[in-house]
Structure formats: C-alpha cells, structure tokens
Protein backbone atom coordinates (compact mmCIF):
# COMPACT_ATOMS: atom_id res chain seq x y z
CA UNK A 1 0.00 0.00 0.00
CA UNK A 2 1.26 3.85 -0.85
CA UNK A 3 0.29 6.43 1.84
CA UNK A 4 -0.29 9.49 0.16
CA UNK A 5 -0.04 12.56 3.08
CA UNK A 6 -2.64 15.15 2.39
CA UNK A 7 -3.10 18.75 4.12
CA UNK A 8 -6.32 19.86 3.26
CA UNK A 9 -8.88 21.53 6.21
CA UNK A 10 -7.82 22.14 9.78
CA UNK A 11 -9.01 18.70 10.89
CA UNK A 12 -6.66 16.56 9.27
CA UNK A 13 -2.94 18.16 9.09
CA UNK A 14 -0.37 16.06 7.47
CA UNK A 15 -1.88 12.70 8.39
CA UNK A 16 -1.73 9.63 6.53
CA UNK A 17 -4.72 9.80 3.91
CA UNK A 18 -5.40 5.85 4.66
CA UNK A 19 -5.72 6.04 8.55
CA UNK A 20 -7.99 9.45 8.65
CA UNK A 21 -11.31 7.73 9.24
CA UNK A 22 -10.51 5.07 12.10
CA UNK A 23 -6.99 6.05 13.57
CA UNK A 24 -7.19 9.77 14.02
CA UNK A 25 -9.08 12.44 15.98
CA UNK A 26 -10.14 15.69 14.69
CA UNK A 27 -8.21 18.30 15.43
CA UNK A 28 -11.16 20.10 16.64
CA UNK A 29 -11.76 18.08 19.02
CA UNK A 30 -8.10 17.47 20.12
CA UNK A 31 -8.20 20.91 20.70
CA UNK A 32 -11.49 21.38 22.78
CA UNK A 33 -10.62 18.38 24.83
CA UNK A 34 -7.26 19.91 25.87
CA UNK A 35 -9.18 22.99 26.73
CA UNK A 36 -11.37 21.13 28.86
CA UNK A 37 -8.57 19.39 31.05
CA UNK A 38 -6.68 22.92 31.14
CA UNK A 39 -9.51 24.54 32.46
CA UNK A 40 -10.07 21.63 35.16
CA UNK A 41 -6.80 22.52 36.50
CA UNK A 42 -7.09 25.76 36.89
CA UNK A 43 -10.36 25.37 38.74
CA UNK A 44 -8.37 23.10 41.04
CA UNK A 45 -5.24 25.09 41.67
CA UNK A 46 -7.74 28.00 42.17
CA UNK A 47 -9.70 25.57 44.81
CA UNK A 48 -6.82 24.44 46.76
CA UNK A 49 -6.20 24.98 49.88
CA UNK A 50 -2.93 23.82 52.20
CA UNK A 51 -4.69 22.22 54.47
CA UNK A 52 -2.15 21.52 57.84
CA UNK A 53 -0.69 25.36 56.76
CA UNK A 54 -3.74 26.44 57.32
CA UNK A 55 -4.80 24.85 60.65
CA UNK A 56 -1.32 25.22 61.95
CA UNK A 57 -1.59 29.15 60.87
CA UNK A 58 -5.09 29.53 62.74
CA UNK A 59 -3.20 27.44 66.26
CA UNK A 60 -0.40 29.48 65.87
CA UNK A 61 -2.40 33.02 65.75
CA UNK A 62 -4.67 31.70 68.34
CA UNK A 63 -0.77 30.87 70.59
CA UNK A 64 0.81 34.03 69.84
CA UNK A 65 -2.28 35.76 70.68
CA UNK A 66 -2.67 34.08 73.52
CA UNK A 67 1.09 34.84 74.99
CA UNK A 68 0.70 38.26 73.86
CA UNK A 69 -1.96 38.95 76.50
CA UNK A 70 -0.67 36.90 79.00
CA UNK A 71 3.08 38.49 79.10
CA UNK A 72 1.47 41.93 79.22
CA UNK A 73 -0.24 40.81 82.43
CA UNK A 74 3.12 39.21 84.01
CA UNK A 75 4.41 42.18 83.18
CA UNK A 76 1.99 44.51 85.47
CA UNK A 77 2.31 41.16 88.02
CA UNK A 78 6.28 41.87 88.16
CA UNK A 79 6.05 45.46 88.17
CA UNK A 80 3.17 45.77 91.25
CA UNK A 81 6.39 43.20 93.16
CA UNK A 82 9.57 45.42 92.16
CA UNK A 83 10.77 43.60 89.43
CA UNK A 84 11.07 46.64 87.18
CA UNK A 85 13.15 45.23 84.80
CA UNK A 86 11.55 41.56 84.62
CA UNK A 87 8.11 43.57 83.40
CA UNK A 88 9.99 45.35 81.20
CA UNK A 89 10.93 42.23 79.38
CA UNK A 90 7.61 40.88 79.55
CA UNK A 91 6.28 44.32 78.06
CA UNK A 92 9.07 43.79 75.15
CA UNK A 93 7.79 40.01 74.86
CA UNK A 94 4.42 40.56 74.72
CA UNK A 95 4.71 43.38 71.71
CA UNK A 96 6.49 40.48 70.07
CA UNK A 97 3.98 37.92 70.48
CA UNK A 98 1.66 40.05 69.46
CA UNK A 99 3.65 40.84 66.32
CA UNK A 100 4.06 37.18 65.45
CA UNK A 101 -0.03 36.91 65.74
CA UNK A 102 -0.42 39.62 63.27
CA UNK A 103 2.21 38.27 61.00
CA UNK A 104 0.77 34.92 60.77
CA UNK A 105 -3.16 36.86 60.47
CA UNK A 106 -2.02 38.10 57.29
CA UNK A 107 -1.28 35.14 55.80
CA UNK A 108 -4.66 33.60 56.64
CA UNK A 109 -6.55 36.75 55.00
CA UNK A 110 -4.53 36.59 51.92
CA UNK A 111 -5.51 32.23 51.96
CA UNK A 112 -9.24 33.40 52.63
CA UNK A 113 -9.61 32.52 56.10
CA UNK A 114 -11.66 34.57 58.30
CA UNK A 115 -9.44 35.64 61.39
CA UNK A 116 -10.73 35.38 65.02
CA UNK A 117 -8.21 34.86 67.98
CA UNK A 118 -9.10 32.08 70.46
CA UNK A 119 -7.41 32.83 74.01
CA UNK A 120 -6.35 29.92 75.76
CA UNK A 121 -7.14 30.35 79.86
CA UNK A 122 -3.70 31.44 81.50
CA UNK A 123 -3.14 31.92 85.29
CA UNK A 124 -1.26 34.67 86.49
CA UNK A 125 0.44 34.08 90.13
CA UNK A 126 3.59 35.41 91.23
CA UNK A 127 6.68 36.51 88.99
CA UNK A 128 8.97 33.39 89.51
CA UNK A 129 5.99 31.12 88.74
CA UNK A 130 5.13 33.31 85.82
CA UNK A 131 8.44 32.98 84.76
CA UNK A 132 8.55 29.61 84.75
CA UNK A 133 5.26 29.18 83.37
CA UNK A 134 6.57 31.11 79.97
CA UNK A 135 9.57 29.04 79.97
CA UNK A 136 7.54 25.96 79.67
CA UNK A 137 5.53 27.55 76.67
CA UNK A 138 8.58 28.91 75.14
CA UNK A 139 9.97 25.40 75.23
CA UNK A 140 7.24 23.58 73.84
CA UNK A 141 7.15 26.14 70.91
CA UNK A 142 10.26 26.08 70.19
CA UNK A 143 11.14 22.23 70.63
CA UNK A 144 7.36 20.73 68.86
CA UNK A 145 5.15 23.64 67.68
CA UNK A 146 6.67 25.74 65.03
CA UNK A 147 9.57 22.72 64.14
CA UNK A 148 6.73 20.82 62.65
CA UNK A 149 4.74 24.12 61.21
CA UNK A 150 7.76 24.79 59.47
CA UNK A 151 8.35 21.37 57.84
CA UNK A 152 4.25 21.37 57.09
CA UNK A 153 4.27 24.93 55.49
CA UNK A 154 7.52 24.00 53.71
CA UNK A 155 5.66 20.79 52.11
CA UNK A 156 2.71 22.52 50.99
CA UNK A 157 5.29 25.50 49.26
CA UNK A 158 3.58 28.06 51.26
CA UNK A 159 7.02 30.17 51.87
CA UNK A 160 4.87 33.13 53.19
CA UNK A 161 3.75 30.84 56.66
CA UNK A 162 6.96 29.11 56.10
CA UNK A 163 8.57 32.46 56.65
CA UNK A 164 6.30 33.70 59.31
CA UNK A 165 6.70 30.20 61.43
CA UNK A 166 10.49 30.95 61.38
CA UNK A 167 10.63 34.38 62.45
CA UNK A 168 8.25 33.65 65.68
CA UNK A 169 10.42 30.48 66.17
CA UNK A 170 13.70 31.95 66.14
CA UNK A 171 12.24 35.22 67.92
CA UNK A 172 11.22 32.43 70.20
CA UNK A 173 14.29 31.27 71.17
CA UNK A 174 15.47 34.50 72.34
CA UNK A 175 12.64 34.67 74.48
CA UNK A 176 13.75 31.40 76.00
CA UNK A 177 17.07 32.85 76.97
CA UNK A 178 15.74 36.06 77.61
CA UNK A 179 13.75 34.27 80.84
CA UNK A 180 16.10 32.05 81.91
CA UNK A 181 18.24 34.40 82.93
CA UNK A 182 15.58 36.37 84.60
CA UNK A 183 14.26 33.51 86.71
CA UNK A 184 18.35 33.11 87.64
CA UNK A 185 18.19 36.71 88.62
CA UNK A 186 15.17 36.16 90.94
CA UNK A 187 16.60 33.16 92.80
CA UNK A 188 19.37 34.42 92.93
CA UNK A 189 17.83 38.49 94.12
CA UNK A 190 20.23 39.80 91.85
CA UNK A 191 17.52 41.63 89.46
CA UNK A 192 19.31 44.70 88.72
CA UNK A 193 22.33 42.45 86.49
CA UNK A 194 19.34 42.05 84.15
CA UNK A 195 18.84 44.75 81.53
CA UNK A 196 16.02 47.90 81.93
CA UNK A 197 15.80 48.50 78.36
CA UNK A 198 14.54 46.35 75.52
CA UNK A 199 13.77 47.44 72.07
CA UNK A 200 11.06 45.11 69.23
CA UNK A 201 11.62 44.94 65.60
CA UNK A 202 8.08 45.84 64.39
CA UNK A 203 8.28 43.48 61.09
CA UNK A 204 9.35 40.02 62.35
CA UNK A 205 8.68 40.62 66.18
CA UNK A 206 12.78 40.08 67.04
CA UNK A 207 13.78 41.86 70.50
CA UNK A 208 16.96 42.93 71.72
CA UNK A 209 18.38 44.20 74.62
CA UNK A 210 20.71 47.50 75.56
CA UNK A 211 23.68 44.71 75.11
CA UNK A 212 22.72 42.75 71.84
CA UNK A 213 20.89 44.79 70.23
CA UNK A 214 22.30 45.33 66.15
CA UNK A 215 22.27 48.06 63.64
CA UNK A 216 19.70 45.58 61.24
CA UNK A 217 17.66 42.67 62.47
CA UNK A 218 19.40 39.41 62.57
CA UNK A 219 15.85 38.04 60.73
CA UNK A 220 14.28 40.65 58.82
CA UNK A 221 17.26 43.10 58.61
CA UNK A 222 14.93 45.92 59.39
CA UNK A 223 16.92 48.56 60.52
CA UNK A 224 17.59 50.13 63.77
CA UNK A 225 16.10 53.19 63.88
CA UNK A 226 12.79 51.45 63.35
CA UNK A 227 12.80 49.28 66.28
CA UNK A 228 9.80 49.58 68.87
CA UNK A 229 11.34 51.56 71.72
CA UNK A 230 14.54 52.49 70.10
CA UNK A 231 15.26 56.13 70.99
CA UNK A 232 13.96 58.78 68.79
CA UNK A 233 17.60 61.24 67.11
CA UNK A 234 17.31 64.68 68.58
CA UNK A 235 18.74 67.59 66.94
C-alpha cells in the first residue's frame, strides 16, 4: 500500500490519507478536549487549599495571641512586686507575640480565612511562677510547635507561613534565653544584672536588649532606627 499525506482543512494536518477515518481524531476536538482538562486545572489550583498550613496558621495566631496577653499581664504582676526590669521584658515580649499573631493573620486573609483569635485560659500568680510558666511555653514552641509548622508549610510550598513560622520560632528562642536568665536573677535576688531597656523589631517581632541589640535585624534586617522603643535622634 502507498500512503499518500494530504493537508487539506484544519481537521486533518499532514496525516496519513489511509488512517484518517478510524486512527485519528479531529483536530477540533483534540483541541477542545485539551481545553477542557486545562480549564479543570485551573479550577483546582484555584480551589486548593494547604490544608495543615492552614490549621497550623489559625493554632499558631490563636498561641501568639494568647502569649501576647498573657506576658502583658506578668508584666503589670512583676512590676506591682519590684521587678522593674523583669516587666519590662515581659512588656518587650508581649509586643512580640503580638507581632508574630499579626504576621501569621495576614497570611490567613490573603488564603481566605476569616481571622478570630481564640485565648487559651492562662493563670497569672507570682513573677517566679510566671516565669517559669513562659519558659515551659517557650519550650514547647520552640522544641514541637513551630519545628513541625515549618516542615508542614515548607511541604505545601507556602514560603509566606513558612517564613512567618520561622521568624516567631527563632524570635522564640530569644525569648527562652531572655527568661532564663531572669528567673536566675530572681533566685538568685540579683535583678538589677538584668537589663532595663529592651527594644522590638516591628516586622518580624525580634527583640533585643541595651547589650545585643544590632544596627539591622538578625531576621528581617529591618533597621535600627525602626525598632519599637529604640530612641527617637534629637537635633
């Protein structure tokens, strides 16, 4: 048999003339069918939603929220029994709580979610206990919570929470630090080796003391000047 190759309408390009009828589809309807499947997709990708990002987004805004309110209050607990400086660093912790929340609220706006903060019941009792309580949190954040968060977000390819996750976790660990020394200093009644001043990077929620503090965030590399409580220039 001679195949002859023919080109003549825009259903039949350059096929064999012999196998048109019963070996070929259209090109018509080659074409609408890979419309069809693109538009399938795209309703899909515009459905989907990372599931575990999102829950772990909500239980992390719902945390930070949670520890923002409850530092603040330590903080009023320790200044009302003379630790001056230990409520200052739960004043500085509890603006950077609070930033984390707000971080990780954005992200669940821009994914659709609607945004209400769940407070977890907290106890507030005297400063070593409260200082011990926030270690325990810390710890637990820092050692289970946002480890796994991260690895979740970082599955899904959600860098945004991924991002978010990391700043409150490493922002975290300073906290960590931050208190242990503090609960040293109260055993020990030695409150004034602790520092007065504390200043909050307003983007990523990172807080520095008097001693560490750095002319651009170690996270965010916001600058300075910008930080929550740094000191105004004069002229």
């Amino acid at each position: 048999m001679i195949l002859s190759f023919t080109n003549t309408n825009e259903d039949s390009r350059c096929v064999p003339s012999a196998f048109k009828k019963t070996n070929c589809l259209p090109m018509k309807f080659f074409r609408q069918f890979i419309l069809f499947i693109t538009a399938g997709l795209l309703v899909y990708c515009s459905a989907y939603k990372p599931k575990k990002s999102l829950d772990d987004l909500k239980t992390a805004f719902n945390t930070e929220s949670t520890s923002g309110e409850k530092y603040a209050k330590y903080a009023r607990k320790a200044e009302a029994e003379g630790f001056d400086t230990i409520a200052q660093l739960f004043e500085a912790a509890s603006k950077s709580e609070n930033i984390h929340a707000f971080n990780h609220a954005k992200i669940l706006k821009k994914l659709g979610e609607s945004i209400n903060a769940v407070l977890s019941d907290f106890d507030v009792k005297n400063t070593e206990a409260n200082l011990k309580s926030a270690i325990l949190s810390e710890t637990f954040e820092m050692q289970t919570m946002y480890p796994a968060f991260i690895r979740n977000a970082e599955r899904e390819k959600i860098a945004e929470a991924a991002k978010s996750f990391t700043w409150a976790w490493d922002g975290g660990k300073k906290h960590l630090k931050y208190y242990g020394k503090a609960l040293l200093a109260v055993s020990n009644g030695k409150q004034s080796n602790l520092s007065f001043t504390w200043y909050v990077c307003p983007v990523c929620g990172n807080i520095y003391n008097v001693e560490d503090v750095k002319q651009s965030c170690d996270l965010c590399l916001t600058k300075q000047e910008s930080y929550i409580g740094y000191p105004e220039k004069t002229e």
